[in-house]
N, C-alpha and C. Protein backbone atom coordinates (compact mmCIF):
# COMPACT_ATOMS: atom_id res chain seq x y z
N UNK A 1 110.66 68.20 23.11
CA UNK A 1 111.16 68.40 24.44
C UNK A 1 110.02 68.71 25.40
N UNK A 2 108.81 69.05 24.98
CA UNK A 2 107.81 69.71 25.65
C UNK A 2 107.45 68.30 26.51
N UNK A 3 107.06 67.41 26.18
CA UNK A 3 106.48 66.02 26.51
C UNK A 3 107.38 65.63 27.69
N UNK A 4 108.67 66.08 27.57
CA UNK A 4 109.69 65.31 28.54
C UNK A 4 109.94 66.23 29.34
N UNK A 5 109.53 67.18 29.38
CA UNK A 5 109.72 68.22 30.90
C UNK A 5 108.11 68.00 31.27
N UNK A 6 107.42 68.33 30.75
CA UNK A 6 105.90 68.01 31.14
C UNK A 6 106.17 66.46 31.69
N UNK A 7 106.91 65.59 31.46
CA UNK A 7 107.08 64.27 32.19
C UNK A 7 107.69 64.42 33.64
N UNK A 8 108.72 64.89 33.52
CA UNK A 8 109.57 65.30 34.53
C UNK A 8 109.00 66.43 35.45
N UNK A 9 108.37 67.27 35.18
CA UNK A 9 107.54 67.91 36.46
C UNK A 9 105.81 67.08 36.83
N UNK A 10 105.82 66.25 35.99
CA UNK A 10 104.57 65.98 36.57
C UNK A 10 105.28 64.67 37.85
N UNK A 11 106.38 63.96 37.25
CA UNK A 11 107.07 63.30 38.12
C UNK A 11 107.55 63.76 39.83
N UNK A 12 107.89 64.77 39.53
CA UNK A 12 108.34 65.67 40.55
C UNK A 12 107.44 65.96 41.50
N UNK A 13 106.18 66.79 41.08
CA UNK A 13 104.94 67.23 41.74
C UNK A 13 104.60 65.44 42.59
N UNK A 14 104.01 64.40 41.49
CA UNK A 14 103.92 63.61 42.03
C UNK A 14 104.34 62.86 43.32
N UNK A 15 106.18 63.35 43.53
CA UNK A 15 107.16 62.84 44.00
C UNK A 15 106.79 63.52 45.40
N UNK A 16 106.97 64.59 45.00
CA UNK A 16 106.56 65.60 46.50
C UNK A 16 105.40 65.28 47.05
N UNK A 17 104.15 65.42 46.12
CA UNK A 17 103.07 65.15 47.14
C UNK A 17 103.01 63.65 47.55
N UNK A 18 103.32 62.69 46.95
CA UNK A 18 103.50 61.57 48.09
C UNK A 18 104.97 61.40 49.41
N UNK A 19 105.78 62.24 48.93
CA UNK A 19 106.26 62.52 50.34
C UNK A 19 105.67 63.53 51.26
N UNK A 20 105.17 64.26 51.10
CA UNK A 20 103.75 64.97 52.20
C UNK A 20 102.91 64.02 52.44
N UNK A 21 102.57 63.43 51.98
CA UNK A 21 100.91 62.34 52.23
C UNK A 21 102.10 61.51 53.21
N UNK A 22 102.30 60.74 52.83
CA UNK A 22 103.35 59.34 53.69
C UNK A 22 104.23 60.04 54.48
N UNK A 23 105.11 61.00 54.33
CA UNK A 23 105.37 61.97 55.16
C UNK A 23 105.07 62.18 56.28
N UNK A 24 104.10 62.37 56.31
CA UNK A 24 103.11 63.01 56.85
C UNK A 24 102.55 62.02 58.52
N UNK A 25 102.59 60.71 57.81
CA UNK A 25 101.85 59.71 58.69
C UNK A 25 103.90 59.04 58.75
N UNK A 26 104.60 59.30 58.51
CA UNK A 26 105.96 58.62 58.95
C UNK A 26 106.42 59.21 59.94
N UNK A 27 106.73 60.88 59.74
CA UNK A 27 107.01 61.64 60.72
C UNK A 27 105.84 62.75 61.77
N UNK A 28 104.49 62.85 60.87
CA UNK A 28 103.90 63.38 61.31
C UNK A 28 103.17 62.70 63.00
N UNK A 29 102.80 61.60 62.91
CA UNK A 29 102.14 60.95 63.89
C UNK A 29 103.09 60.70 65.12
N UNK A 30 104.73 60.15 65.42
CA UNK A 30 105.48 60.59 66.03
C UNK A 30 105.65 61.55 66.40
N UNK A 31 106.09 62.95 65.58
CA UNK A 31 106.14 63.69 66.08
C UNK A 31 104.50 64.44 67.21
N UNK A 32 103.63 64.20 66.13
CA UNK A 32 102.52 64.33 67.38
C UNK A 32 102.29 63.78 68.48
N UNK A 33 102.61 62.15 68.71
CA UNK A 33 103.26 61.64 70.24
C UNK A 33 103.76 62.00 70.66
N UNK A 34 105.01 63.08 70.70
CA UNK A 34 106.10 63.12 71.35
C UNK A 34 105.64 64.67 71.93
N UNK A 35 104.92 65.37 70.89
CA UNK A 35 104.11 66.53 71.69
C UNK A 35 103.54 66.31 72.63
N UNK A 36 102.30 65.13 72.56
CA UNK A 36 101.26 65.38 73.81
C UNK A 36 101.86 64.37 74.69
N UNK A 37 102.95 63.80 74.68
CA UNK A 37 103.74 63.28 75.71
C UNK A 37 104.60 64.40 76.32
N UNK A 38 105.19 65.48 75.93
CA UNK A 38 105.58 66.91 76.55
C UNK A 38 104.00 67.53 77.39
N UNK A 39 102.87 67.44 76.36
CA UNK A 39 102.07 68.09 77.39
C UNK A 39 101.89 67.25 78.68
N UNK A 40 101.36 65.72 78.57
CA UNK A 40 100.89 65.57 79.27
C UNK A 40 102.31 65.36 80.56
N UNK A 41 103.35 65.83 80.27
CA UNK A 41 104.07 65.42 81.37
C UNK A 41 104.13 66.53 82.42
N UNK A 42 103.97 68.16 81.31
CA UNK A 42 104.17 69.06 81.24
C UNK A 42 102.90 69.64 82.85
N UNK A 43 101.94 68.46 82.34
CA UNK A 43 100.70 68.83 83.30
C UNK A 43 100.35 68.15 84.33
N UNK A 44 100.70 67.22 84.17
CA UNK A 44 101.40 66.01 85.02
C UNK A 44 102.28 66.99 86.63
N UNK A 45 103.47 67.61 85.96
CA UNK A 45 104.19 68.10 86.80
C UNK A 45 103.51 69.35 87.81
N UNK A 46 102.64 70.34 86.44
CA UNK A 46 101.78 71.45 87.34
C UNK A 46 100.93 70.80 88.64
N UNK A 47 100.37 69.63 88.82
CA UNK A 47 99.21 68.85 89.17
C UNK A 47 100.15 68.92 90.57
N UNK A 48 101.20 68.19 90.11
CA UNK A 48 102.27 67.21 91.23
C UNK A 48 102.57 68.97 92.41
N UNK A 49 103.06 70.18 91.49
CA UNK A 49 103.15 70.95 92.45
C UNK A 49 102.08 71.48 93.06
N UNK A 50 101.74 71.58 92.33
CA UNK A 50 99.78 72.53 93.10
C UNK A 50 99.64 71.26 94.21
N UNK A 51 99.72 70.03 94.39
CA UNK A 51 99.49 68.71 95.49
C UNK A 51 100.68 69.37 96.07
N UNK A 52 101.64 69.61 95.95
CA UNK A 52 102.85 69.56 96.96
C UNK A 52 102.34 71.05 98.03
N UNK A 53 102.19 71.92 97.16
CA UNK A 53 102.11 73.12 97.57
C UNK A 53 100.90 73.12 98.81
N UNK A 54 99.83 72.31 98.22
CA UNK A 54 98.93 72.51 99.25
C UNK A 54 98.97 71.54 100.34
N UNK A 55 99.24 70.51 99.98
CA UNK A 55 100.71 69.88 101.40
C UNK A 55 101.38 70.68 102.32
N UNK A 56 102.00 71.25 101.71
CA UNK A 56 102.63 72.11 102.76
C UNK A 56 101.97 73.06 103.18
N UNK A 57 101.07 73.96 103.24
CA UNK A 57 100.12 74.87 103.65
C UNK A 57 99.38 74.32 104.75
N UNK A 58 98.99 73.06 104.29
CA UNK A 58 97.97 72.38 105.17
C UNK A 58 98.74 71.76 106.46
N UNK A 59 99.92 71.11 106.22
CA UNK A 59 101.24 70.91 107.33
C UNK A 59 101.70 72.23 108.12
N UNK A 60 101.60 73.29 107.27
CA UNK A 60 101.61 74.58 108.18
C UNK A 60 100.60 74.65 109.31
N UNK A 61 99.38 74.66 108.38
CA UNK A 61 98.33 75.03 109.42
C UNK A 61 98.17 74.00 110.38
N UNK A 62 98.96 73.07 109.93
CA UNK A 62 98.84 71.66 111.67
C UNK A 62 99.47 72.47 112.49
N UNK A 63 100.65 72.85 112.22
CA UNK A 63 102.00 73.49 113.10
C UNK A 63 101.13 74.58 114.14
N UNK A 64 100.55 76.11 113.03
CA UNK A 64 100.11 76.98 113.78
C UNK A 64 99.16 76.98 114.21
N UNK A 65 99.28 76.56 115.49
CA UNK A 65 97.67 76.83 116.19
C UNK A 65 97.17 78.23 116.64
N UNK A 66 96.15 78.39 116.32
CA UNK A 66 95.34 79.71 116.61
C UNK A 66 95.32 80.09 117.77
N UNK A 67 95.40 81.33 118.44
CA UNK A 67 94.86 81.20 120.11
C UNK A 67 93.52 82.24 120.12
N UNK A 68 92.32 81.49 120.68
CA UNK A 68 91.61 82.64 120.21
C UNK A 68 90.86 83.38 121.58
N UNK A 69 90.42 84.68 121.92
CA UNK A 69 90.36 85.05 122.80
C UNK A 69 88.71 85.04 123.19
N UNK A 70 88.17 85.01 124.63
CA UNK A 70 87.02 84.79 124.50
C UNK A 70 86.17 85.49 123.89
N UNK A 71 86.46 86.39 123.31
CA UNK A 71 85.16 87.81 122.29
C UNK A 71 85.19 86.54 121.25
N UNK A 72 86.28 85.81 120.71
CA UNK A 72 86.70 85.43 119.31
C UNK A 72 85.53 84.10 119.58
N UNK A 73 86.06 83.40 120.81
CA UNK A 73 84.77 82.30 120.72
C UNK A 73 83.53 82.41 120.88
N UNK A 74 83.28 83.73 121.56
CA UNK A 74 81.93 84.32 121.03
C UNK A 74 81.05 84.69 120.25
N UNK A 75 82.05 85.30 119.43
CA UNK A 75 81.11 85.53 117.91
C UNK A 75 81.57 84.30 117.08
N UNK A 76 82.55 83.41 117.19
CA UNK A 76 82.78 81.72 116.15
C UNK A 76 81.60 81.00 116.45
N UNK A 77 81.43 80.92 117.64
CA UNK A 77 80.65 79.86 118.00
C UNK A 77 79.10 80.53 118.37
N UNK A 78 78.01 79.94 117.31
CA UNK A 78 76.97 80.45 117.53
C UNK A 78 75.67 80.14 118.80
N UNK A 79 74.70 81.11 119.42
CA UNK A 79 74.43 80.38 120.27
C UNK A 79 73.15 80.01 120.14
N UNK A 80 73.38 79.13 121.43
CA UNK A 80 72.42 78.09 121.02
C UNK A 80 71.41 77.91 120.61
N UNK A 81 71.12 79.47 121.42
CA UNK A 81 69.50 79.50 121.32
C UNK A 81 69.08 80.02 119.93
N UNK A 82 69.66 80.89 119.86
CA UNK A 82 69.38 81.56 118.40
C UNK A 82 69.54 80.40 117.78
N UNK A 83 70.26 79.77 117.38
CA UNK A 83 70.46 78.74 116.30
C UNK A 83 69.41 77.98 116.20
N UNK A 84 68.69 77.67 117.21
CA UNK A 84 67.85 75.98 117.29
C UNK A 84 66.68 76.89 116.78
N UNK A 85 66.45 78.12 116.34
CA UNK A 85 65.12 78.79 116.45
C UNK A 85 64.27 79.35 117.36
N UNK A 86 65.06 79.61 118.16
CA UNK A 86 63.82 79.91 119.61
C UNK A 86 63.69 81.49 119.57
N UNK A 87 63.45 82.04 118.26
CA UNK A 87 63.42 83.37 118.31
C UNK A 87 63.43 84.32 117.63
């Protein structure tokens, strides 16, 4: 009887590890498509809002115009002279 269970588990072992190996590449490789098709959609979408978001910020800032008072265009705007080097 020893020979025929020693048959039958070496059968078995055998059995299993070629359903892991082939397994492996039947369901394994699909299922790994179908992951980095979740990521990349996943990042895809972050991309799409971070663009939307700063769309609209930037459509804001068309809307609000600044009003700025003359101290404000004084110190924004540098002058001339200083700038070109004369000093």
């Amino acid at each position: 009887m020893w020979p025929f269970t020693m048959f039958v588990t070496a059968f078995a072992l055998a059995l299993a590890a070629t359903t892991l190996v082939f397994g492996v590449g039947i369901v394994g490789v699909p299922v790994a498509l179908v992951v980095l098709a979740i990521g990349f959609l996943m990042d895809f979408r972050r991309h799409r809002t971070q663009d939307q978001l700063l769309h609209d910020h930037r459509q804001q800032a068309r809307e609000n115009k600044v009003d700025f008072t003359p101290r404000d265009r004084q110190t924004l705007v540098p002058d001339r002279q200083r700038s070109s080097g004369g000093g």
